[in-house]
N, C-alpha and C. Protein backbone atom coordinates (compact mmCIF):
# COMPACT_ATOMS: atom_id res chain seq x y z
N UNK A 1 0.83 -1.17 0.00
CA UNK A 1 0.00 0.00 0.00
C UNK A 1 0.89 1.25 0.00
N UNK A 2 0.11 2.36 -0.59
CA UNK A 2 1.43 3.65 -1.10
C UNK A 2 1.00 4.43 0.18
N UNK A 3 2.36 5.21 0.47
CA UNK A 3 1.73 6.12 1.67
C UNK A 3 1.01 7.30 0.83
N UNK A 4 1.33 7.49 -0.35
CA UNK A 4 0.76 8.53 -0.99
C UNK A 4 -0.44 8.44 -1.40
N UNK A 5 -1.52 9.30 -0.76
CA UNK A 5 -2.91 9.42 -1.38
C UNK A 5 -3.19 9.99 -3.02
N UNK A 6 -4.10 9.11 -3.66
CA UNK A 6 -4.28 9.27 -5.08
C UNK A 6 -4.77 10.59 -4.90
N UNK A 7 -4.04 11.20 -6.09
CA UNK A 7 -3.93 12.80 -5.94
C UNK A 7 -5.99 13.11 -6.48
N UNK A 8 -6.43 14.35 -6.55
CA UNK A 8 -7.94 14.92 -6.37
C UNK A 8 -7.89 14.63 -7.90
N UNK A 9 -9.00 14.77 -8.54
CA UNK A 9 -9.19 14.49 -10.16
C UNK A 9 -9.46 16.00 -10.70
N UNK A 10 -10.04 16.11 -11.82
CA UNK A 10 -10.17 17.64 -11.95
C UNK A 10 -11.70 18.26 -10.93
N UNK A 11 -12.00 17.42 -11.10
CA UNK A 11 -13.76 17.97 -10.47
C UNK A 11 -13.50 17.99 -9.42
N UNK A 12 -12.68 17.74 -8.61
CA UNK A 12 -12.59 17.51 -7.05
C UNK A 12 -11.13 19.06 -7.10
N UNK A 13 -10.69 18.96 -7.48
CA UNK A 13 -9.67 20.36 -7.45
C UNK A 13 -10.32 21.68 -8.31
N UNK A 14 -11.70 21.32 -8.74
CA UNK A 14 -12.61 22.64 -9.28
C UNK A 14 -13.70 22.91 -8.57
N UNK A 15 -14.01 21.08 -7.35
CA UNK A 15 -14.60 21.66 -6.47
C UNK A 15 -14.20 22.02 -5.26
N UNK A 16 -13.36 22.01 -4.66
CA UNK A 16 -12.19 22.83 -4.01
C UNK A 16 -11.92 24.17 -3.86
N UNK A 17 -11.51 24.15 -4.99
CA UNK A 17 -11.15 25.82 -5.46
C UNK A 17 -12.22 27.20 -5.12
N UNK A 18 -13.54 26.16 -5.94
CA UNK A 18 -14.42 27.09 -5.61
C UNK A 18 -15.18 27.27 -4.45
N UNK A 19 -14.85 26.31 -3.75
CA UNK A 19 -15.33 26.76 -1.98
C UNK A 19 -14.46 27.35 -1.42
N UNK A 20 -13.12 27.13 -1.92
CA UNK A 20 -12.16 28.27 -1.17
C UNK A 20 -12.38 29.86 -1.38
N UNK A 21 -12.22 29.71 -2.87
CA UNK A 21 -12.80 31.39 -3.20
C UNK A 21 -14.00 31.73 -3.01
N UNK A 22 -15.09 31.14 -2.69
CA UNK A 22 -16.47 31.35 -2.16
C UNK A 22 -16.47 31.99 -0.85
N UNK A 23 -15.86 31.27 -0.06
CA UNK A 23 -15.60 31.04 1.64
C UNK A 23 -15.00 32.62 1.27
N UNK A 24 -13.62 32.67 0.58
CA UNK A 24 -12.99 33.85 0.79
C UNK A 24 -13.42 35.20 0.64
N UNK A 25 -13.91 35.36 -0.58
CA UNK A 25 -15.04 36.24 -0.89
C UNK A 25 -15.85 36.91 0.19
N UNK A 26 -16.80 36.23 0.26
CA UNK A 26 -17.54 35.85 1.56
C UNK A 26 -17.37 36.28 2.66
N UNK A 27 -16.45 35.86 3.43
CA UNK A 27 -15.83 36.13 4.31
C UNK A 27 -15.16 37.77 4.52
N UNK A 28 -14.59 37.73 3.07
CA UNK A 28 -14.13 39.71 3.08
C UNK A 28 -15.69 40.63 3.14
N UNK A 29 -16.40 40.03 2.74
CA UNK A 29 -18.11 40.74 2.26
C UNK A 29 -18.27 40.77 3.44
N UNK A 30 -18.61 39.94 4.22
CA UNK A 30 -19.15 40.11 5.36
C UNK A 30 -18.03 40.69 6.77
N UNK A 31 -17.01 40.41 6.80
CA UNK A 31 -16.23 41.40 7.45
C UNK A 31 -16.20 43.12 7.84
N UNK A 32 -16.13 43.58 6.00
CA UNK A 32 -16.26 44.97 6.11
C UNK A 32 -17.54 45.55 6.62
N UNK A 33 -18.51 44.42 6.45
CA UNK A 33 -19.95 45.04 6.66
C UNK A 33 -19.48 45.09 8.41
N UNK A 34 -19.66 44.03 8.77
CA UNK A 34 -19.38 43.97 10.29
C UNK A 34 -18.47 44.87 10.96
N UNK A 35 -17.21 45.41 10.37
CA UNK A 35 -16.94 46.59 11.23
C UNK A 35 -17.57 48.03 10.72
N UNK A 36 -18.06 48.00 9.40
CA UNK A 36 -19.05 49.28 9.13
C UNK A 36 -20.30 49.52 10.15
N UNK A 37 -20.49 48.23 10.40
CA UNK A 37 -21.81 48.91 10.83
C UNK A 37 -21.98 48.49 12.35
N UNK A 38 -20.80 47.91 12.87
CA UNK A 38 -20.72 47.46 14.36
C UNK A 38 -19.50 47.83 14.82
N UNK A 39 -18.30 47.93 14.16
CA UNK A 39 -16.91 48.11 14.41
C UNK A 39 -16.74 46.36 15.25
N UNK A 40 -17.13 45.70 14.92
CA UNK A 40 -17.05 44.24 14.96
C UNK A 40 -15.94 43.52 14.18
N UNK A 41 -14.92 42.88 14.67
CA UNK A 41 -14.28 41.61 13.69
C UNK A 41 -15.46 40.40 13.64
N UNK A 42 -15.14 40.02 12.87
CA UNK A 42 -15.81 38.81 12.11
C UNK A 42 -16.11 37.51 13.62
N UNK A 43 -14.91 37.58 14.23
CA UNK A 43 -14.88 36.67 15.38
C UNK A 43 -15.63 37.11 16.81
N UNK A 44 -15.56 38.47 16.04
CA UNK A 44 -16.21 38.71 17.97
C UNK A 44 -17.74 38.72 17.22
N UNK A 45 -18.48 38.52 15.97
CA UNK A 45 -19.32 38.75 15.94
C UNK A 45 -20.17 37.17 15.82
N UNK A 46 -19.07 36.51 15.54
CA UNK A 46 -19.39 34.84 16.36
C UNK A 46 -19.30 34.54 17.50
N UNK A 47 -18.75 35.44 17.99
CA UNK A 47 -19.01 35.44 19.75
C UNK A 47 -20.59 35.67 20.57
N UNK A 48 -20.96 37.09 19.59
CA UNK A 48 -21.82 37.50 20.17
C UNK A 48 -23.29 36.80 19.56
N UNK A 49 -23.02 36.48 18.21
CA UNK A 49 -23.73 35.27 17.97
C UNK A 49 -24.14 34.46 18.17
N UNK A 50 -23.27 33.64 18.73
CA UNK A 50 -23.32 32.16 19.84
C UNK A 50 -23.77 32.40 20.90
N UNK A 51 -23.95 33.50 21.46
CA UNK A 51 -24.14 34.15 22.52
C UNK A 51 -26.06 34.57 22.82
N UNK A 52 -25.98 35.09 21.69
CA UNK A 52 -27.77 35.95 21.73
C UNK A 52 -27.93 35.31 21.07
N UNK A 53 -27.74 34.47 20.22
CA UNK A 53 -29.22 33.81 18.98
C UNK A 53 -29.14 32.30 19.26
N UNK A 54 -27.82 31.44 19.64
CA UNK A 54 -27.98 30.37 19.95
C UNK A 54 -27.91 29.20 21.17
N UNK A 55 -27.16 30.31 22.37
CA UNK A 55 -27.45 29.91 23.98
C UNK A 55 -28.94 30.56 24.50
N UNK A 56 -29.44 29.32 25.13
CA UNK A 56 -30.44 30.03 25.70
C UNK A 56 -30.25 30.98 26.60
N UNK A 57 -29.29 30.80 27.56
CA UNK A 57 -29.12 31.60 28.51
C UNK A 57 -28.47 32.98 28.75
N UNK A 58 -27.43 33.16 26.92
CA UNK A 58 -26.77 33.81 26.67
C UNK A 58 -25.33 33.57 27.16
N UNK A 59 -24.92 32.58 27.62
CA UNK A 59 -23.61 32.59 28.38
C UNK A 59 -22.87 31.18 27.60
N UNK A 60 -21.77 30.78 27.74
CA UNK A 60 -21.18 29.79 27.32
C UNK A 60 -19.73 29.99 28.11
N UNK A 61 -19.13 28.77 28.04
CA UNK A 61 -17.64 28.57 28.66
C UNK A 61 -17.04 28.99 27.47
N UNK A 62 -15.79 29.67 28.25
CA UNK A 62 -14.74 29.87 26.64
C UNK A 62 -14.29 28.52 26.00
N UNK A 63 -13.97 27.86 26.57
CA UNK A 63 -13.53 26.53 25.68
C UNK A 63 -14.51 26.59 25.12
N UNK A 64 -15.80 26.23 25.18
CA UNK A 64 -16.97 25.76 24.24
C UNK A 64 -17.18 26.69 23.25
N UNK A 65 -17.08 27.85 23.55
CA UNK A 65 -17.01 29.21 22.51
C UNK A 65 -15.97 28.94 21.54
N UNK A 66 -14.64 28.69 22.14
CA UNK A 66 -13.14 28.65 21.35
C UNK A 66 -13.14 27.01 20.30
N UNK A 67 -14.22 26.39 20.81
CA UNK A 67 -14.56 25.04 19.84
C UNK A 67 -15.19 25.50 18.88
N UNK A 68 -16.36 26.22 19.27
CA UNK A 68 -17.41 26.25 18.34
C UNK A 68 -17.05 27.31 17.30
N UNK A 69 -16.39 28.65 17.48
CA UNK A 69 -15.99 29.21 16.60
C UNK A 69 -14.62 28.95 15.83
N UNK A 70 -13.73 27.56 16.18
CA UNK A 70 -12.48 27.09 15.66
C UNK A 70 -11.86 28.64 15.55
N UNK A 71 -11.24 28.55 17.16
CA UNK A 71 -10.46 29.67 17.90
C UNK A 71 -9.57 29.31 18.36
N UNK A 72 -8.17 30.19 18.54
CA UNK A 72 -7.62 29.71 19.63
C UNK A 72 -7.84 30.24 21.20
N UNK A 73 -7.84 29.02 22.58
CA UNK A 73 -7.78 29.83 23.15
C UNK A 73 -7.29 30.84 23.39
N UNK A 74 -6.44 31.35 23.63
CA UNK A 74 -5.80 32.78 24.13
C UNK A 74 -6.17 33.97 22.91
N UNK A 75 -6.84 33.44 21.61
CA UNK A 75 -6.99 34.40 20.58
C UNK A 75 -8.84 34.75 21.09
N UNK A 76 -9.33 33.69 21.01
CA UNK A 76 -10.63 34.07 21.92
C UNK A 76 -10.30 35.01 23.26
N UNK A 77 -9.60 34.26 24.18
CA UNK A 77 -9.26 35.42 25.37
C UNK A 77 -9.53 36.73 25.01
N UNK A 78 -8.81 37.36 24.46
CA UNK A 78 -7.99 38.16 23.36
C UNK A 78 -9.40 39.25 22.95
N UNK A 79 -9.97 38.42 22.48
CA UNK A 79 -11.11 38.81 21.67
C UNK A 79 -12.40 38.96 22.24
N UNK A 80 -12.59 38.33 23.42
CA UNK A 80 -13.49 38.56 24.56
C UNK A 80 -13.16 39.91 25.59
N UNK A 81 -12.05 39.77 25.75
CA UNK A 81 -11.69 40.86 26.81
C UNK A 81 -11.82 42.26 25.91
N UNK A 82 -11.34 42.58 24.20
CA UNK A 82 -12.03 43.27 24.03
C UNK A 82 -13.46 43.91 23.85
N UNK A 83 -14.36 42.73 23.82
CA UNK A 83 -15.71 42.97 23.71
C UNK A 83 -15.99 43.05 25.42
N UNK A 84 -15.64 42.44 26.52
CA UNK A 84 -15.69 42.96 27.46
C UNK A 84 -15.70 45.10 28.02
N UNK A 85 -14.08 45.44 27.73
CA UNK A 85 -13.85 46.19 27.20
C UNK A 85 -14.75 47.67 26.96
N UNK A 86 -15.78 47.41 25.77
CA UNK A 86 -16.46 47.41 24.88
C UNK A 86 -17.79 47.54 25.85
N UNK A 87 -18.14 46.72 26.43
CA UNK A 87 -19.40 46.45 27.66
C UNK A 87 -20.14 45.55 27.06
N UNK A 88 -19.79 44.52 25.85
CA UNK A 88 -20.70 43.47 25.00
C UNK A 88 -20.50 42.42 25.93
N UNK A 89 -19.76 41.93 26.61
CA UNK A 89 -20.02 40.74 27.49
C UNK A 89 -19.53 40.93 28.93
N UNK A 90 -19.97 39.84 29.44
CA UNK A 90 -19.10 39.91 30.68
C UNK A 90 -18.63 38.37 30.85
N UNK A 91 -17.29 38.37 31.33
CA UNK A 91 -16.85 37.37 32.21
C UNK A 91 -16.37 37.09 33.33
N UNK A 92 -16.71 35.48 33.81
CA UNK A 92 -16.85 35.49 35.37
C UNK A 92 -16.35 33.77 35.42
N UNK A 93 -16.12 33.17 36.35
CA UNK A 93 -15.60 31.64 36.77
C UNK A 93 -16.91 31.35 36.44
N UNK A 94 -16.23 29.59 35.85
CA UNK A 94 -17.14 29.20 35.72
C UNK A 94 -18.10 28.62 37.05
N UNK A 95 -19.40 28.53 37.31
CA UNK A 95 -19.89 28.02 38.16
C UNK A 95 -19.78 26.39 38.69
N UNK A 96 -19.51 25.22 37.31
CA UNK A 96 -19.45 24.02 37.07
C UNK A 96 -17.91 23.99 37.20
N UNK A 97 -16.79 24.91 36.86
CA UNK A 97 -15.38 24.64 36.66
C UNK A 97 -15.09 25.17 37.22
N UNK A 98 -13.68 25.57 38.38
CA UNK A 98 -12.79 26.16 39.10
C UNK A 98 -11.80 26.97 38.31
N UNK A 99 -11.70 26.12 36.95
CA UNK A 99 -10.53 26.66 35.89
C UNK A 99 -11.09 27.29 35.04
N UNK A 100 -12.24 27.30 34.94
CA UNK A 100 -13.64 27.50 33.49
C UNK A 100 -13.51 29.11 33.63
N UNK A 101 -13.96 30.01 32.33
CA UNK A 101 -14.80 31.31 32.68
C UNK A 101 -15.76 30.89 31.99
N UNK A 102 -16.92 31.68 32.34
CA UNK A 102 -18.07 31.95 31.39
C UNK A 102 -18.37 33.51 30.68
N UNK A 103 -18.67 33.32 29.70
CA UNK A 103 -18.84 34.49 28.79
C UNK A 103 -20.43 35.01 28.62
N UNK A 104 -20.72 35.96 29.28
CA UNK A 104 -22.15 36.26 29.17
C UNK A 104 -22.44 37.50 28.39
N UNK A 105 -22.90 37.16 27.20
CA UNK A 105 -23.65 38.97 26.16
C UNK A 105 -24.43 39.43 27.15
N UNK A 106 -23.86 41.04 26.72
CA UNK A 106 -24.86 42.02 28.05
C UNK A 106 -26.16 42.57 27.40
N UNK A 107 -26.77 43.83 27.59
CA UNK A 107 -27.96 44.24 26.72
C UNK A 107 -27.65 44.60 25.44
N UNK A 108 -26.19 45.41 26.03
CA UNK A 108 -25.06 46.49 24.94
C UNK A 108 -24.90 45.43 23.36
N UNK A 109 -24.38 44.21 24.05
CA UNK A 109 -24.02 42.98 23.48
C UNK A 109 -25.19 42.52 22.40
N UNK A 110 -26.36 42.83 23.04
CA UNK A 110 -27.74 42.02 21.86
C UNK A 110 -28.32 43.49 21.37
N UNK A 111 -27.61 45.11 21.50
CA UNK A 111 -28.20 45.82 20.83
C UNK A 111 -27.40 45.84 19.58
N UNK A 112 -25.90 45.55 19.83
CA UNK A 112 -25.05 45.45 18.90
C UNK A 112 -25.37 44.15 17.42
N UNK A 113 -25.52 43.20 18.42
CA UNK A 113 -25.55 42.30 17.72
C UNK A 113 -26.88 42.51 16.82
N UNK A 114 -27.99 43.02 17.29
CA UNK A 114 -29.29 43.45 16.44
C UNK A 114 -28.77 44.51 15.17
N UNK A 115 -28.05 45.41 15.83
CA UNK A 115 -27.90 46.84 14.98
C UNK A 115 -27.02 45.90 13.62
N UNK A 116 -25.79 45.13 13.74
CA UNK A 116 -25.26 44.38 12.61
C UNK A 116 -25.99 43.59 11.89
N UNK A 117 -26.89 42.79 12.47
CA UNK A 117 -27.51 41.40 11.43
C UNK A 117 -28.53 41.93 10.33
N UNK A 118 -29.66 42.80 10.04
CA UNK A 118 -29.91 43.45 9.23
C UNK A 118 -28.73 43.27 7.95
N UNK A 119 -27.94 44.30 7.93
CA UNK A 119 -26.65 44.03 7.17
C UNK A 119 -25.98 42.89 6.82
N UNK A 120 -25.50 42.32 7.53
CA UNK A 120 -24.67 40.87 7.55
C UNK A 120 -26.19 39.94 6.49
N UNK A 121 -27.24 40.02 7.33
CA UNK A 121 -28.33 38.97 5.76
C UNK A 121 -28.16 39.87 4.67
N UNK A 122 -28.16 41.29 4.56
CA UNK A 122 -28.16 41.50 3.06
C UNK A 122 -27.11 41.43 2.77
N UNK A 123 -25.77 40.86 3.00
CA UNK A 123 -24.47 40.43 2.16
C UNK A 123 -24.67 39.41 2.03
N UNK A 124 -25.48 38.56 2.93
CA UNK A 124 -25.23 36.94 2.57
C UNK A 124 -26.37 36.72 1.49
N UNK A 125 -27.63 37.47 1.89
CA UNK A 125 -28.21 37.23 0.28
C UNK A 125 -28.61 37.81 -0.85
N UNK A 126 -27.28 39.08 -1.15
CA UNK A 126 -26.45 39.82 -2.35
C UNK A 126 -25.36 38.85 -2.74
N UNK A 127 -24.51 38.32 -1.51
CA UNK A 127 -23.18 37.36 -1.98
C UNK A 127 -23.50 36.11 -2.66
N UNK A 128 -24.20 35.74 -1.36
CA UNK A 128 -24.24 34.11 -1.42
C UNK A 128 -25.44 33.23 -1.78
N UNK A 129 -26.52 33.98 -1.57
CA UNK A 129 -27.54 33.18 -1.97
C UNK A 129 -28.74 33.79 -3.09
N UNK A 130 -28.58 35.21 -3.47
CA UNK A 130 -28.65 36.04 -4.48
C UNK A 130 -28.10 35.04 -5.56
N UNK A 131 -27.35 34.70 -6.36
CA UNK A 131 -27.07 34.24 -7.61
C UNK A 131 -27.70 32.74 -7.49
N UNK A 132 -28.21 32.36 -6.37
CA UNK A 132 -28.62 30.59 -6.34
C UNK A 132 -30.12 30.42 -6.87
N UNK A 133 -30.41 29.67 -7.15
CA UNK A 133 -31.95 28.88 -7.64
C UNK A 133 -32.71 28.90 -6.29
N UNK A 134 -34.02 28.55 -6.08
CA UNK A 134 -34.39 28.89 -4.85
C UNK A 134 -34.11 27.51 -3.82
N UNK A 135 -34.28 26.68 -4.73
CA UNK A 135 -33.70 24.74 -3.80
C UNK A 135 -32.57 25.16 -3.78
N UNK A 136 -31.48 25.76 -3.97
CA UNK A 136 -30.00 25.43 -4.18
C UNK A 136 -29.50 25.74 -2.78
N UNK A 137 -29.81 26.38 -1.49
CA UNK A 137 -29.61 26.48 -0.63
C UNK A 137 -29.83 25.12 0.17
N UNK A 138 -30.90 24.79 0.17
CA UNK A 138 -30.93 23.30 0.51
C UNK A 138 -30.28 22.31 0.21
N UNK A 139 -29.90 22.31 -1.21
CA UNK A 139 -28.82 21.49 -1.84
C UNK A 139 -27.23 21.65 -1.08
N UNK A 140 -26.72 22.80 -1.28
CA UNK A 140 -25.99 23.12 -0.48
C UNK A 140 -25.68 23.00 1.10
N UNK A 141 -26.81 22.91 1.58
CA UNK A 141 -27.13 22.34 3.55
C UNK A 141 -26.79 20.90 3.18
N UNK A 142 -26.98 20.43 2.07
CA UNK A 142 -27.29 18.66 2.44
C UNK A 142 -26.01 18.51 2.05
N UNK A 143 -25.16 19.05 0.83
CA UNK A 143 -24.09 19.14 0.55
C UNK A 143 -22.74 19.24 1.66
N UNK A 144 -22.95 20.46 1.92
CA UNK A 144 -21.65 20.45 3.39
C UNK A 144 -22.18 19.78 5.01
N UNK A 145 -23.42 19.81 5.28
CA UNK A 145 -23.84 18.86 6.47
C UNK A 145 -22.68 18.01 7.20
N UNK A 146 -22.99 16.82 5.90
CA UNK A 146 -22.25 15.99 6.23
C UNK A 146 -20.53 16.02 6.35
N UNK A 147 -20.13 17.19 5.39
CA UNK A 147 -18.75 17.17 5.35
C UNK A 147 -17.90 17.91 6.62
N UNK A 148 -19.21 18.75 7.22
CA UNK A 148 -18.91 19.86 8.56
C UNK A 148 -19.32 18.48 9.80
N UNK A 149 -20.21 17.79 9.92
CA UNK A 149 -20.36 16.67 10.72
C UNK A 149 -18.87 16.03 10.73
N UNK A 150 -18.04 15.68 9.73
CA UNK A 150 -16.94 15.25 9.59
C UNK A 150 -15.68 15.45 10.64
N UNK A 151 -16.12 16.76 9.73
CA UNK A 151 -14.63 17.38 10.14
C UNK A 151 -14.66 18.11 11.98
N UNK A 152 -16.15 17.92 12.41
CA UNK A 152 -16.01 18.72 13.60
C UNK A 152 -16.30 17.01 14.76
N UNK A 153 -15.97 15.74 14.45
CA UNK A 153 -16.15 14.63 14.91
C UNK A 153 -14.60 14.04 15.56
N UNK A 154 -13.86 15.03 14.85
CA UNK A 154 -12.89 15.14 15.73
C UNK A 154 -12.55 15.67 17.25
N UNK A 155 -11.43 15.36 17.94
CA UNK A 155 -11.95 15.62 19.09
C UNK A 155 -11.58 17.58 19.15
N UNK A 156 -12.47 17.94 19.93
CA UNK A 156 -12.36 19.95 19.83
C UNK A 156 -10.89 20.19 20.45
N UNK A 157 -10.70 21.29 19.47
CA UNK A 157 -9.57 22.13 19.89
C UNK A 157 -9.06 21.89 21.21
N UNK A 158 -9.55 22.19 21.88
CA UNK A 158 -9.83 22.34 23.57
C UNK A 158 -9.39 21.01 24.19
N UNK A 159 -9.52 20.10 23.33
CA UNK A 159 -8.88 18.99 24.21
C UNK A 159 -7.28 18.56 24.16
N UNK A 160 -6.83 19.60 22.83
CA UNK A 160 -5.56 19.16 22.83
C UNK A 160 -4.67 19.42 23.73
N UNK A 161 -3.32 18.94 23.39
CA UNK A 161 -2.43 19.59 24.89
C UNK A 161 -2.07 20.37 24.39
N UNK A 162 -1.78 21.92 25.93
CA UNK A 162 -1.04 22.74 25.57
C UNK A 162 0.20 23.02 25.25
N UNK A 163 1.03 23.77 24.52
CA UNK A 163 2.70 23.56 24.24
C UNK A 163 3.05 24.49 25.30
């Protein structure tokens, strides 16, 4: 058996390509909007994200934050303490962990996060879902699903050791 994996064919290095430059695109589109209209990086606005639209409680541990947004810790740190800062969150020990913090969005935190998303959907559907068919979004969910199930079945960031 070769240690070398049979190299991608053309359709697999054209479909490649174009999720990279999609993603990249993308990613610049929605950036500039996010500090135009929040003075937000892209990461703290997955912070505050994870925060108001998908914890119930609004709070999360940084590890679980630094998983879910594929962060590093100390770059999350980093990036919390400025939205701290800022008055968008607060952090405090965790209640369950001795070593834990928890990250809680404040009001400041979900007026911000309101005042950006307006914006942020009309880039994503001017960018990204503007040029698609109206199923093609669905196609696309069923499409990467499984390939993001994949790749996040590994064990999280957070468990590796530190250097």
């Amino acid at each position: 058996m070769s240690d070398h994996p049979a190299p991608l064919d053309r359709t697999q290095l054209e479909a490649y390509f174009a999720l990279m430059d999609v993603a990249g695109l993308l990613r610049h589109a929605v950036e500039q909007q996010l500090r135009d209209a929040g003075d937000l990086s892209y990461v703290q606005f997955q912070l505050l994200a994870r925060l108001g639209l998908n914890s119930p409680t609004g709070s999360e541990r940084m590890t679980d934050l630094a998983d879910g947004v594929v962060y590093s810790r100390s770059g999350l740190t980093y990036q919390a303490g400025l939205l701290e800062k800022a008055g968008l969150v607060t952090r405090a020990p965790s209640a369950d962990d001795e070593r834990g913090v928890t990250v809680t969005i404040t009001e400041s935190g979900r007026d911000r996060l309101a005042a950006v998303l307006p914006g942020h959907t009309a880039v994503l559907r001017d960018q990204l879902f503007g040029p698609m068919s109206t199923d093609a979004p669905e196609a696309l969910a069923a499409l990467l699903s499984p390939v993001r199930a994949h790749m996040r079945s590994a064990p999280p960031r957070s468990a590796a050791r530190r250097r």
